[in-house]
C-alpha atoms as a PDB file:
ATOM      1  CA  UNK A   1     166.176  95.391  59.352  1.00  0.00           C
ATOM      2  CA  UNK A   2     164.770  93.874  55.990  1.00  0.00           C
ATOM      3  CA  UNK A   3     166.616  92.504  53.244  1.00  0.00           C
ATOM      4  CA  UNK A   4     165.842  93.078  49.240  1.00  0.00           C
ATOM      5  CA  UNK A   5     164.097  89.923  49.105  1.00  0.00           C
ATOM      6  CA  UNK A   6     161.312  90.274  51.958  1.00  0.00           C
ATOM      7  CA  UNK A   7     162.534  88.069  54.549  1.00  0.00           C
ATOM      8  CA  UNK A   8     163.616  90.003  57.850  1.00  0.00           C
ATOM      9  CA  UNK A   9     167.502  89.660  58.570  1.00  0.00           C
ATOM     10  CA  UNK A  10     168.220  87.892  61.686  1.00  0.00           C
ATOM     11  CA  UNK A  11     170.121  89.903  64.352  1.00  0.00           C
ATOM     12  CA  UNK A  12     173.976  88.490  64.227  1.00  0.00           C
ATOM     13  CA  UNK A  13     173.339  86.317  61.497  1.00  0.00           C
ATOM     14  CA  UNK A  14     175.578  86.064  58.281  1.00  0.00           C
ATOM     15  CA  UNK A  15     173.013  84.900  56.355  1.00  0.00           C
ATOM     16  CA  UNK A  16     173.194  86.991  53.254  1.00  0.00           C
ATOM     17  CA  UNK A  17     170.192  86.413  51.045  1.00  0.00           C
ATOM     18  CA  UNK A  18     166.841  84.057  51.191  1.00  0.00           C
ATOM     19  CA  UNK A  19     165.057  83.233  48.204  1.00  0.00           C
ATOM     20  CA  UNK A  20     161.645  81.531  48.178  1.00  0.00           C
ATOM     21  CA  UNK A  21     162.247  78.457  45.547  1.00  0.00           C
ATOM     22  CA  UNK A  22     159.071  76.926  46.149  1.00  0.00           C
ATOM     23  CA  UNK A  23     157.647  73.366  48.059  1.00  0.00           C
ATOM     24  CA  UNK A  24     158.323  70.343  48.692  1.00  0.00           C
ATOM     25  CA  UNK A  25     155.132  67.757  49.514  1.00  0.00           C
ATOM     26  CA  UNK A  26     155.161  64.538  50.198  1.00  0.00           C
ATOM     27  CA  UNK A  27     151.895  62.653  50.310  1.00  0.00           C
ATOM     28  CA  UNK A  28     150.236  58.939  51.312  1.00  0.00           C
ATOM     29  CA  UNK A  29     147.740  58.693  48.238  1.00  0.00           C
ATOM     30  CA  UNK A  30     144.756  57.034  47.980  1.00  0.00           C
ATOM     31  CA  UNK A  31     143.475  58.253  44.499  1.00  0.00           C
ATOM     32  CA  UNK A  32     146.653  57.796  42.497  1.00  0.00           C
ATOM     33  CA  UNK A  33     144.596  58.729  38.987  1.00  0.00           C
ATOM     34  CA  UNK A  34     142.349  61.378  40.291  1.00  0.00           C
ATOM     35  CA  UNK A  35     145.561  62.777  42.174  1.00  0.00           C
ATOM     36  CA  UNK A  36     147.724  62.812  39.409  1.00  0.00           C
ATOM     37  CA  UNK A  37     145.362  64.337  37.036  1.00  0.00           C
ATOM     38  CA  UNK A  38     145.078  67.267  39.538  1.00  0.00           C
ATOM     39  CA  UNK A  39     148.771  67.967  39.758  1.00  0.00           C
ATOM     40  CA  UNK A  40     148.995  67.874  36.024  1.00  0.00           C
ATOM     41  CA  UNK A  41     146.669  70.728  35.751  1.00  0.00           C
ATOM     42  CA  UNK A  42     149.096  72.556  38.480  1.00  0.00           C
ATOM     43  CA  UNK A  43     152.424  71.665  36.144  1.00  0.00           C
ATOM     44  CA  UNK A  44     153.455  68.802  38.154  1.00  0.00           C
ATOM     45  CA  UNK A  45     154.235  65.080  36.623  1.00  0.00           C
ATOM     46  CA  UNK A  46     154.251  62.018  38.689  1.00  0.00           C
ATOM     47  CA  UNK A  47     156.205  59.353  37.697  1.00  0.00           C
ATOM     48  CA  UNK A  48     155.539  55.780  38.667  1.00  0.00           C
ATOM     49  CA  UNK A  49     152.043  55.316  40.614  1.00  0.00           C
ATOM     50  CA  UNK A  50     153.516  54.263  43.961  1.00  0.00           C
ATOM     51  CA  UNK A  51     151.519  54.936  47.415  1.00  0.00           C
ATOM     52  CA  UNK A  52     153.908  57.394  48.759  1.00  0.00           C
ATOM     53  CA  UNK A  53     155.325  60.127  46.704  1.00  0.00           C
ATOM     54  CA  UNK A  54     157.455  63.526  46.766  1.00  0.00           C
ATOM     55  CA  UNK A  55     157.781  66.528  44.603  1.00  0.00           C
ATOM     56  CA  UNK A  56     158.633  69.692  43.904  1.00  0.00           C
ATOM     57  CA  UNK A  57     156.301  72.689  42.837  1.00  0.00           C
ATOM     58  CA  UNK A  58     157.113  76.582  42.610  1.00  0.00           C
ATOM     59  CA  UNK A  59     153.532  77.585  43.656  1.00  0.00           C
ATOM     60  CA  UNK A  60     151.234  75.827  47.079  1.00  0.00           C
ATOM     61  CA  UNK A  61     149.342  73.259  45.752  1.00  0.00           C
ATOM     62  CA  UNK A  62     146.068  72.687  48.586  1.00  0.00           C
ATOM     63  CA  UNK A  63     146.873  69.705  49.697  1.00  0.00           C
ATOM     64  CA  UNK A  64     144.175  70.233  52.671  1.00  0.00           C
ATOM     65  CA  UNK A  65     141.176  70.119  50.251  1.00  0.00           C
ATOM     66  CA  UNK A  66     142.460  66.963  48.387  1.00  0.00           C
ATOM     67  CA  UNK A  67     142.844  65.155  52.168  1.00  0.00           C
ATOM     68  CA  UNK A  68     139.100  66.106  52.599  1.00  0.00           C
ATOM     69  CA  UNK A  69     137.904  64.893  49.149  1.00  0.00           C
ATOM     70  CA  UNK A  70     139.808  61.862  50.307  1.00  0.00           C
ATOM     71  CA  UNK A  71     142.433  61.333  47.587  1.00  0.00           C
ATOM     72  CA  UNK A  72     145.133  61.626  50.176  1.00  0.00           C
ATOM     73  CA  UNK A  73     145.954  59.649  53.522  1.00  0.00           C
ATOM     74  CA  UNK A  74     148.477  62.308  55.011  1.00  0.00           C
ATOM     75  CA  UNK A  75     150.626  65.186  53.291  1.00  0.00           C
ATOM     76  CA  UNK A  76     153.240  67.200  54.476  1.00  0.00           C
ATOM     77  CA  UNK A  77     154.748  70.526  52.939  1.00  0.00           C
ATOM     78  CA  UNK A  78     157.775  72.143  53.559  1.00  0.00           C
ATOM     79  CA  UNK A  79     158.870  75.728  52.270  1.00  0.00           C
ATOM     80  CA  UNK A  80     161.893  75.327  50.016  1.00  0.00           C
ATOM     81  CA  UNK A  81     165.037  78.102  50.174  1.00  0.00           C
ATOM     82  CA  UNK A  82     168.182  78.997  48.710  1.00  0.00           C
ATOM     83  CA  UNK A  83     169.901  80.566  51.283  1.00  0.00           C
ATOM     84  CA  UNK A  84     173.123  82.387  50.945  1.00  0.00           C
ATOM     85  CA  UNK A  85     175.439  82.583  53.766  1.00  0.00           C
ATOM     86  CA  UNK A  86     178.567  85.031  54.357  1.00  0.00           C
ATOM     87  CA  UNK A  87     181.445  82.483  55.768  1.00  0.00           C
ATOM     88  CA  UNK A  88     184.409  84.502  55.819  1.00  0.00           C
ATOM     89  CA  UNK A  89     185.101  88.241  55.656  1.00  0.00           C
ATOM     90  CA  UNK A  90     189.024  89.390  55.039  1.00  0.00           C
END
């Protein structure tokens, strides 16, 4: 069984609704400038210029290439939802 939204509804579950809001990366970077500049063009702004950062962006960002042009150490992205959850039925 599907749900509106495109995610498949999990048998027994009272999980309601799932909405894609977007990622969450968090990166070791070696290029802080370069780096910045890039996510700028995507709609992202950095604050600070420390080694490690996080943030939030509604569309994937390829983190991959930017590890292979060496502007990045390590990366990590995680999928970001808003989840709605039946907890009590009368």
């Amino acid at each position: 069984m599907s749900q509106d939204n495109g995610y498949p509804a999990r048998a027994g579950s009272s999980i309601i609704e799932e909405e894609l809001e977007g990622y969450e990366y968090t990166a070791d970077v070696k290029a802080w400038e370069t780096f910045s500049n890039i996510l700028r063009r995507n709609g992202v702004v950095l604050e600070g210029g420390g080694r490690k950062v996080t943030f939030r962006a509604t569309k994937r960002i390829d983190m991959k290439a930017m590890k292979q042009q060496g502007l990045l150490r390590s990366y990590a992205v995680a999928r970001v939802k808003r989840v709605k959850e039946l907890v009590e039925v009368g």
